[in-house]
PDB file of N, CA and C in Angstrom:
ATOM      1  N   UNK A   1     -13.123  10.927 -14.231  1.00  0.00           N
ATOM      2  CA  UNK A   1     -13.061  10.199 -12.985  1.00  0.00           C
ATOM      3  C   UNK A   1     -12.637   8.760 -13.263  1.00  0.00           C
ATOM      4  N   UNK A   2     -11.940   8.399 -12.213  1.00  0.00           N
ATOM      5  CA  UNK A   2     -10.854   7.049 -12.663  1.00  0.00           C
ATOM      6  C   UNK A   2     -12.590   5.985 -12.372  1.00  0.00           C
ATOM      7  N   UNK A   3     -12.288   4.641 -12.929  1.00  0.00           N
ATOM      8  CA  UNK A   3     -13.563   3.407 -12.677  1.00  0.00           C
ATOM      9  C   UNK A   3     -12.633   2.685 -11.211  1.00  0.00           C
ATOM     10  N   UNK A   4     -14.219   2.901 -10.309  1.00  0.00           N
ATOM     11  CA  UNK A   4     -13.931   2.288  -9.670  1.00  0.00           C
ATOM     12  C   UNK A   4     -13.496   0.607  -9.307  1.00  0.00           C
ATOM     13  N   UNK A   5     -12.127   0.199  -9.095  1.00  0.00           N
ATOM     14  CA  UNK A   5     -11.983  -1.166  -9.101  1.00  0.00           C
ATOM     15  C   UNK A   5     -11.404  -1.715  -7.731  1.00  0.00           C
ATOM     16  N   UNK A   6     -11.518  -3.391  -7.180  1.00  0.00           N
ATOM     17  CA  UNK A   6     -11.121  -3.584  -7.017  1.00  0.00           C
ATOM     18  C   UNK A   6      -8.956  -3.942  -6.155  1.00  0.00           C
ATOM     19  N   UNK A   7      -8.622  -2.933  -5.191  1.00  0.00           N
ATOM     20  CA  UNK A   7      -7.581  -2.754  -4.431  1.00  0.00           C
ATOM     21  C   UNK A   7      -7.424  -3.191  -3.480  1.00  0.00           C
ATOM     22  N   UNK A   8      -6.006  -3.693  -3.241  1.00  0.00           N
ATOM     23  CA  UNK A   8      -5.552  -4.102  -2.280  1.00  0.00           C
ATOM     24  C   UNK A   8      -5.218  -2.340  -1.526  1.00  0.00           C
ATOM     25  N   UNK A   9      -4.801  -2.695  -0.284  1.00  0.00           N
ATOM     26  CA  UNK A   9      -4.453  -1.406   1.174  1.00  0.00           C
ATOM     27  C   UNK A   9      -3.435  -1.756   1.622  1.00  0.00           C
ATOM     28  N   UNK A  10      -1.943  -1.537   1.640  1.00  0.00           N
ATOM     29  CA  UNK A  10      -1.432  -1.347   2.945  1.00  0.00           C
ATOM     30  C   UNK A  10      -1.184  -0.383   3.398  1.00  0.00           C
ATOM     31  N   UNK A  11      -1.805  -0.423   4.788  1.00  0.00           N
ATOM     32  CA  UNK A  11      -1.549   1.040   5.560  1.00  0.00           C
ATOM     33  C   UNK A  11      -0.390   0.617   6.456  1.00  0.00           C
ATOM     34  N   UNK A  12       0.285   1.833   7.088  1.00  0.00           N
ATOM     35  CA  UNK A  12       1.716   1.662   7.776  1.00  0.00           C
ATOM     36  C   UNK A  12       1.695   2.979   8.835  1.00  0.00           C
ATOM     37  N   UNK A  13       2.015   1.682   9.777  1.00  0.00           N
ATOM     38  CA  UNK A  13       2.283   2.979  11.507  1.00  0.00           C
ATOM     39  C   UNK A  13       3.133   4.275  11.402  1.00  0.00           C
ATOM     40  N   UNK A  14       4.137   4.193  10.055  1.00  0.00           N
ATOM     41  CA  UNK A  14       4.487   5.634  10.658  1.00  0.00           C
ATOM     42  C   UNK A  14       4.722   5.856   8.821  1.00  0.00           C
ATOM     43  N   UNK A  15       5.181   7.301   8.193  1.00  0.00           N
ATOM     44  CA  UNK A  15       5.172   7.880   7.319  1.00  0.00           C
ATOM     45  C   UNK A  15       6.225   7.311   6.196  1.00  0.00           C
ATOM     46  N   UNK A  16       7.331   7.312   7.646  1.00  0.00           N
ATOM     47  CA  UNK A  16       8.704   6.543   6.427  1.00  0.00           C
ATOM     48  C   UNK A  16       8.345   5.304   6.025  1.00  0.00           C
ATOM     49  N   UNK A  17       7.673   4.282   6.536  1.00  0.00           N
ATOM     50  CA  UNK A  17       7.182   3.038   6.098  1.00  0.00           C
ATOM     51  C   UNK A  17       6.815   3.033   4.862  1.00  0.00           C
ATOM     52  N   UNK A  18       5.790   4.100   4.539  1.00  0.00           N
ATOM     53  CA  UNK A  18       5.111   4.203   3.931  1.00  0.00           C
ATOM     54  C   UNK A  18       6.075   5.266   2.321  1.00  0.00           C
ATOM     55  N   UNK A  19       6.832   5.825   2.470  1.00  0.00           N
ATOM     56  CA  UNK A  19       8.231   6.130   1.562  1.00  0.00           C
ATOM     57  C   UNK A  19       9.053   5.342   1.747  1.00  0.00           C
ATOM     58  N   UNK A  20       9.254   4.103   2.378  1.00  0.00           N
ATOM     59  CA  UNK A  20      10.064   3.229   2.283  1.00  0.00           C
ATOM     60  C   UNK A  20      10.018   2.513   1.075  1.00  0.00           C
ATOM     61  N   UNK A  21       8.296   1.799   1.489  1.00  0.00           N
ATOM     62  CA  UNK A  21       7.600   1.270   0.354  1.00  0.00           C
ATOM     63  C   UNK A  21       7.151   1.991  -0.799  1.00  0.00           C
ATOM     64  N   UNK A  22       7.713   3.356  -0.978  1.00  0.00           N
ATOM     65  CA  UNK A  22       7.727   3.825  -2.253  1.00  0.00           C
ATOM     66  C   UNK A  22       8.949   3.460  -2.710  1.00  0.00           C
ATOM     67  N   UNK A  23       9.928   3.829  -2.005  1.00  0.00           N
ATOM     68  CA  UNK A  23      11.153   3.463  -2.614  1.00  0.00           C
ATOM     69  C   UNK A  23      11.711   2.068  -3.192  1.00  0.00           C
ATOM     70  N   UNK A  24      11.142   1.164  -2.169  1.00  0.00           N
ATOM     71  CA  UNK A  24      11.920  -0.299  -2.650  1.00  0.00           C
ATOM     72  C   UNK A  24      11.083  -0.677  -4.141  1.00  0.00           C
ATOM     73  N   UNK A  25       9.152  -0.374  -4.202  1.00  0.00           N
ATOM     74  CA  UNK A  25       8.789  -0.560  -5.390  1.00  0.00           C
ATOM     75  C   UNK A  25       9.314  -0.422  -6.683  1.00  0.00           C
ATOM     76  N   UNK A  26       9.869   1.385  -6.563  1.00  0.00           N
ATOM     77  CA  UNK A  26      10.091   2.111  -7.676  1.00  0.00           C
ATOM     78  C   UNK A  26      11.869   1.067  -8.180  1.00  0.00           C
ATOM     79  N   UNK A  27      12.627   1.012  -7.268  1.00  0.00           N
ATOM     80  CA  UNK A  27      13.659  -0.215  -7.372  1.00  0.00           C
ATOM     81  C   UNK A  27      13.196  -1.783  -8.036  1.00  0.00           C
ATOM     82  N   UNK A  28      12.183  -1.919  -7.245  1.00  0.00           N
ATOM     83  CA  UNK A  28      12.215  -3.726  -7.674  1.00  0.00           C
ATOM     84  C   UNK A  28      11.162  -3.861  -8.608  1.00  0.00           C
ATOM     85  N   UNK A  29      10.290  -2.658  -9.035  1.00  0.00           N
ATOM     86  CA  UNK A  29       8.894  -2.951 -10.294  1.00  0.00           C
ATOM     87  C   UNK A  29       7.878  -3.494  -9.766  1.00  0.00           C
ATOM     88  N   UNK A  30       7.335  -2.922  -8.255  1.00  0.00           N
ATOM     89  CA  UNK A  30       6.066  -3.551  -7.202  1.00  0.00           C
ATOM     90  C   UNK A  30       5.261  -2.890  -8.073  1.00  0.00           C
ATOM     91  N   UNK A  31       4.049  -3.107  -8.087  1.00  0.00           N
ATOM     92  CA  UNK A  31       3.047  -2.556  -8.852  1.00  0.00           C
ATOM     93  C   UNK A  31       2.479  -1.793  -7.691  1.00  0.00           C
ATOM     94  N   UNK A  32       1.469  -0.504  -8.146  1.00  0.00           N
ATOM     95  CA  UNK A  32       0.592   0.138  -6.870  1.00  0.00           C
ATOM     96  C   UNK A  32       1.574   1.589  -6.869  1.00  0.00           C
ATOM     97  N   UNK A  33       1.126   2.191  -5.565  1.00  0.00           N
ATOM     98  CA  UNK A  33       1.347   3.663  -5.909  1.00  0.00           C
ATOM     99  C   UNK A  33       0.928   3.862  -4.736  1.00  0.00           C
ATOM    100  N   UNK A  34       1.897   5.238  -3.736  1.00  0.00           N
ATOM    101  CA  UNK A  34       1.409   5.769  -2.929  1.00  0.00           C
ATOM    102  C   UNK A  34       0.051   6.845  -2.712  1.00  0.00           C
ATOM    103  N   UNK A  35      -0.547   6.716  -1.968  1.00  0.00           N
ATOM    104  CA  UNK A  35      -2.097   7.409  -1.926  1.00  0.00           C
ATOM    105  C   UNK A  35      -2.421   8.063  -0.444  1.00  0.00           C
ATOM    106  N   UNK A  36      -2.884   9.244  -0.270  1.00  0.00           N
ATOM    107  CA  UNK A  36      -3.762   9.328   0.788  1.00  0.00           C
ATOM    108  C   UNK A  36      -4.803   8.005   1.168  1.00  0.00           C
ATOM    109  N   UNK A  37      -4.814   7.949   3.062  1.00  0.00           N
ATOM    110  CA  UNK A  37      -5.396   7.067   3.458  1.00  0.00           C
ATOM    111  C   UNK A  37      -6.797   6.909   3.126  1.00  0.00           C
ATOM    112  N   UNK A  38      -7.768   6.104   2.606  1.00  0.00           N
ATOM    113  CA  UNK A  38      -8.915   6.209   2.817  1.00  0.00           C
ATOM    114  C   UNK A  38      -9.450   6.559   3.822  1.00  0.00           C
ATOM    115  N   UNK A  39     -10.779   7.562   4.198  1.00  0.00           N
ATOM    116  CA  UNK A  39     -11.576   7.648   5.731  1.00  0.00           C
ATOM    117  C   UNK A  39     -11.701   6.769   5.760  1.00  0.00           C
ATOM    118  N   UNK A  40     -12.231   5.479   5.099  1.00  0.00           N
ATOM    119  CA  UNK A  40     -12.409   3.688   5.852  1.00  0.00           C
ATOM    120  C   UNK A  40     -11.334   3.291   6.968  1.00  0.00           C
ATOM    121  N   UNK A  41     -10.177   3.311   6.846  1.00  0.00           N
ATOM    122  CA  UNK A  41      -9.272   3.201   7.102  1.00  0.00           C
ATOM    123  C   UNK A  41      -8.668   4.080   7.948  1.00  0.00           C
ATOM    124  N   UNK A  42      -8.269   3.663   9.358  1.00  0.00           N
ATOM    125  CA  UNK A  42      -7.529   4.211  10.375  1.00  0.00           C
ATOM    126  C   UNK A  42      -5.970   3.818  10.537  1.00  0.00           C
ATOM    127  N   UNK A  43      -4.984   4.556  10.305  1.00  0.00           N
ATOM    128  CA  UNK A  43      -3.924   3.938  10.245  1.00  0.00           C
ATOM    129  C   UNK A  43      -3.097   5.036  10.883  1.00  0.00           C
ATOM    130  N   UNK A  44      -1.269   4.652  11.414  1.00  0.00           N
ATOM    131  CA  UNK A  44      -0.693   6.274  11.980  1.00  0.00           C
ATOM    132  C   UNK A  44      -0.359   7.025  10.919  1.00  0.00           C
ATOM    133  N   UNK A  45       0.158   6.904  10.028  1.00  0.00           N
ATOM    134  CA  UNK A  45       0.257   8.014   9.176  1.00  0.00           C
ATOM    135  C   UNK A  45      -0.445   8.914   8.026  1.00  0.00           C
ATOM    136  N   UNK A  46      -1.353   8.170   7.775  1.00  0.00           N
ATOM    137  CA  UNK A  46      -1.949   8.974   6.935  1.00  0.00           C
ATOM    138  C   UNK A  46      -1.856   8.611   4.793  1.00  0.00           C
ATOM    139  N   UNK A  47      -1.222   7.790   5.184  1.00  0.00           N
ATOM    140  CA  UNK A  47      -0.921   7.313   3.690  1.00  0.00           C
ATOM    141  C   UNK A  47      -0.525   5.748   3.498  1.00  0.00           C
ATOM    142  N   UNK A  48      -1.009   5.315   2.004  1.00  0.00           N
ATOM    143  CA  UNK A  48      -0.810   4.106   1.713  1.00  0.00           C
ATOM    144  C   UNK A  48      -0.536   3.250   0.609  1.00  0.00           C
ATOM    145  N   UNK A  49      -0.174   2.651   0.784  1.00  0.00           N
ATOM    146  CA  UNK A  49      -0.075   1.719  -0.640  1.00  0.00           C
ATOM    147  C   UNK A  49      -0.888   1.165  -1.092  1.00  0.00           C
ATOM    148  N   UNK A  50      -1.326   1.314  -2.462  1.00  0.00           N
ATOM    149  CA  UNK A  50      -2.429   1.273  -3.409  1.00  0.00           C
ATOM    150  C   UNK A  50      -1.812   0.409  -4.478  1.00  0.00           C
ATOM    151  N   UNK A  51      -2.717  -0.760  -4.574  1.00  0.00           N
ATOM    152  CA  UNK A  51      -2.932  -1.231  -5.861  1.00  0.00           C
ATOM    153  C   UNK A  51      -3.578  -2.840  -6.116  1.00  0.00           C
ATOM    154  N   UNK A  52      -3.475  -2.972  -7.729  1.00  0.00           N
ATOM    155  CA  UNK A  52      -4.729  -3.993  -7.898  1.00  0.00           C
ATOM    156  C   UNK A  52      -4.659  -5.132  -7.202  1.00  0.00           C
ATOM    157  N   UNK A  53      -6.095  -5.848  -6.777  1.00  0.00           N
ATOM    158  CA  UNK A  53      -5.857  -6.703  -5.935  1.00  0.00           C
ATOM    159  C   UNK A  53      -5.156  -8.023  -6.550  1.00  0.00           C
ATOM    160  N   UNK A  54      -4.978  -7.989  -7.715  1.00  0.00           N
ATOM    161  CA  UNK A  54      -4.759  -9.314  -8.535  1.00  0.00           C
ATOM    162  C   UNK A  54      -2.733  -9.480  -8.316  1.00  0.00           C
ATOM    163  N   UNK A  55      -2.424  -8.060  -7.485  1.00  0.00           N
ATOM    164  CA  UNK A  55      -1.095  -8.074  -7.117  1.00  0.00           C
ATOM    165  C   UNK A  55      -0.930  -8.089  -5.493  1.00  0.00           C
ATOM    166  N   UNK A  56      -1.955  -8.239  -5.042  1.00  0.00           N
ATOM    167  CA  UNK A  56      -2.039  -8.881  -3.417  1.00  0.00           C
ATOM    168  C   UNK A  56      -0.284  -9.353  -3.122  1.00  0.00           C
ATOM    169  N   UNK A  57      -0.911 -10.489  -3.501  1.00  0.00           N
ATOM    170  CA  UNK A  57       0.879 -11.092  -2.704  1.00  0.00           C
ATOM    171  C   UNK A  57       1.892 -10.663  -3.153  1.00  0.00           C
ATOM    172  N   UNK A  58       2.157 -10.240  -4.129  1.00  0.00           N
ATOM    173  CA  UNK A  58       3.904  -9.317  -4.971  1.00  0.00           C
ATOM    174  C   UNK A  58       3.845  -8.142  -3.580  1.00  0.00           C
ATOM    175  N   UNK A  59       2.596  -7.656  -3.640  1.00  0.00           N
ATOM    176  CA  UNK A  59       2.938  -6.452  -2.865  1.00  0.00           C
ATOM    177  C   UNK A  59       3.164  -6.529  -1.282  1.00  0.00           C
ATOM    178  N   UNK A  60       2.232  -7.861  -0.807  1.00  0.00           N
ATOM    179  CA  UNK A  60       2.775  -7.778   1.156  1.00  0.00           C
ATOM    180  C   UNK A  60       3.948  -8.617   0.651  1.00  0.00           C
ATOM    181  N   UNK A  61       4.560  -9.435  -0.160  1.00  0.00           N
ATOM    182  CA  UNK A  61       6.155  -9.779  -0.446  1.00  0.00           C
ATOM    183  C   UNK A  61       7.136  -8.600  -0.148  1.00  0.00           C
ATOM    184  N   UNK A  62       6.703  -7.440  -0.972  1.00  0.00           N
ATOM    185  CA  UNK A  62       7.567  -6.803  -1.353  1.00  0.00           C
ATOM    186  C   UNK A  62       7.560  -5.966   0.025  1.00  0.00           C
ATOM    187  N   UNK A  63       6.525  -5.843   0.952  1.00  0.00           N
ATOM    188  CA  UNK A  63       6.449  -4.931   2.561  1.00  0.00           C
ATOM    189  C   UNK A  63       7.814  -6.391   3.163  1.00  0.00           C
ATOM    190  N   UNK A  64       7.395  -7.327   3.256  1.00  0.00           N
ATOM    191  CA  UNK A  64       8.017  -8.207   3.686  1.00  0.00           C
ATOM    192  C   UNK A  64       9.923  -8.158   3.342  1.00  0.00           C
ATOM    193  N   UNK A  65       9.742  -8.267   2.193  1.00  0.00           N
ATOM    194  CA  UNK A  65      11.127  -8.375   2.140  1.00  0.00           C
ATOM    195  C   UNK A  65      11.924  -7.100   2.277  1.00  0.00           C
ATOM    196  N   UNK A  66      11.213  -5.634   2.236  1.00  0.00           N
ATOM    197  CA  UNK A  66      12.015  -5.131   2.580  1.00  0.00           C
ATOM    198  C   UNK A  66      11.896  -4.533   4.114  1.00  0.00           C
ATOM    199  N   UNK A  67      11.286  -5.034   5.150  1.00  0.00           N
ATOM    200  CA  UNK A  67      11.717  -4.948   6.038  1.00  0.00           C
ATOM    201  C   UNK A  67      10.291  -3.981   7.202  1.00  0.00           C
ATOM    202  N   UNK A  68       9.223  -3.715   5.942  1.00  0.00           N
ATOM    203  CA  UNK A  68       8.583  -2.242   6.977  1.00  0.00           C
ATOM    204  C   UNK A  68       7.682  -3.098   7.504  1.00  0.00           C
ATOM    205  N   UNK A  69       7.196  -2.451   8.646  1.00  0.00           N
ATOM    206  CA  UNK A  69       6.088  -2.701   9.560  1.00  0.00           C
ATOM    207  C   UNK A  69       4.830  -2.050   8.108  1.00  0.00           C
ATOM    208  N   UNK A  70       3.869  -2.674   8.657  1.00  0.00           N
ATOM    209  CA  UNK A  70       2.453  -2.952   7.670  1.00  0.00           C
ATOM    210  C   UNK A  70       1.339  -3.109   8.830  1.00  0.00           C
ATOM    211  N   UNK A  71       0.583  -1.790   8.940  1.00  0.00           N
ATOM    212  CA  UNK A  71      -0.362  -1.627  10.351  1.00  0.00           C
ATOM    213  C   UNK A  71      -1.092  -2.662   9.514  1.00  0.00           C
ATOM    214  N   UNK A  72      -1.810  -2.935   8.783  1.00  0.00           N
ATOM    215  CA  UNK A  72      -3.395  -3.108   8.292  1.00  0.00           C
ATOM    216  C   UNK A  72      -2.733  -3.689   6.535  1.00  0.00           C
ATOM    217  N   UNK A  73      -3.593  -4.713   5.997  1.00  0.00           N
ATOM    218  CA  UNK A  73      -3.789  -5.177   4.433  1.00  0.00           C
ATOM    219  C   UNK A  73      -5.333  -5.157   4.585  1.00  0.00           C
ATOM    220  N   UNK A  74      -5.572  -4.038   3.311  1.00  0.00           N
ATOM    221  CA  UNK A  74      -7.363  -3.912   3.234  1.00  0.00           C
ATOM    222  C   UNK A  74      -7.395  -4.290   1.708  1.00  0.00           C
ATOM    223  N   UNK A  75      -8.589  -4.978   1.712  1.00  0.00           N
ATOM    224  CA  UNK A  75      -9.176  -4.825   0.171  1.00  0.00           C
ATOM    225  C   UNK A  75     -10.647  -4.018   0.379  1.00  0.00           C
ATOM    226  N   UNK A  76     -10.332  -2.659  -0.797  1.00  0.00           N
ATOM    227  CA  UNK A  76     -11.592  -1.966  -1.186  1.00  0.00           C
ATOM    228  C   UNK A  76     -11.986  -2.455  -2.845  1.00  0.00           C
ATOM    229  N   UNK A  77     -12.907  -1.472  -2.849  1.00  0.00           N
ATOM    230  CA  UNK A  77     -13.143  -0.727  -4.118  1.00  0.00           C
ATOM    231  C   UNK A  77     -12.768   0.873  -4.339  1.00  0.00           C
ATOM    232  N   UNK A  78     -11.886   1.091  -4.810  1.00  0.00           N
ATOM    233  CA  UNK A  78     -11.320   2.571  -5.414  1.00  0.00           C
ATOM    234  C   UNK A  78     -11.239   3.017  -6.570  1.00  0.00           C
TER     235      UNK A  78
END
């Protein structure tokens, strides 16, 4: 079982948002990883972007610059 740490959340209104932001990462070297939504978390599609919080801002940069809508930025523990 992975240790629980410290994550940033972005959740996204619709699905492609959310493979958008797989795609531009895997291009530009965003850190984080697509994930099923947490139950904490209510969002429209169902999936999200995951990763450490110590990459907070690289990662709403990287929602930002490429263009997707971003329902929600959560910080858990995962």
């Amino acid at each position: 079982m992975r240790k629980r740490e410290p994550r940033v959340i972005l959740s996204f209104p619709a699905t492609v948002d959310a493979m958008s932001m797989e795609s531009y990462s895997a291009a530009h070297g965003v850190p984080g990883r697509l994930i099923p939504l947490p139950t904490a978390i209510s969002a429209g599609c169902g999936m999200c972007w995951c990763a450490p919080i110590t990459d907070r801002e690289a990662v709403e940069r990287a929602a930002r610059d490429a263009g997707l809508r971003v329902s929600g930025v959560h910080e858990m523990m995962l």
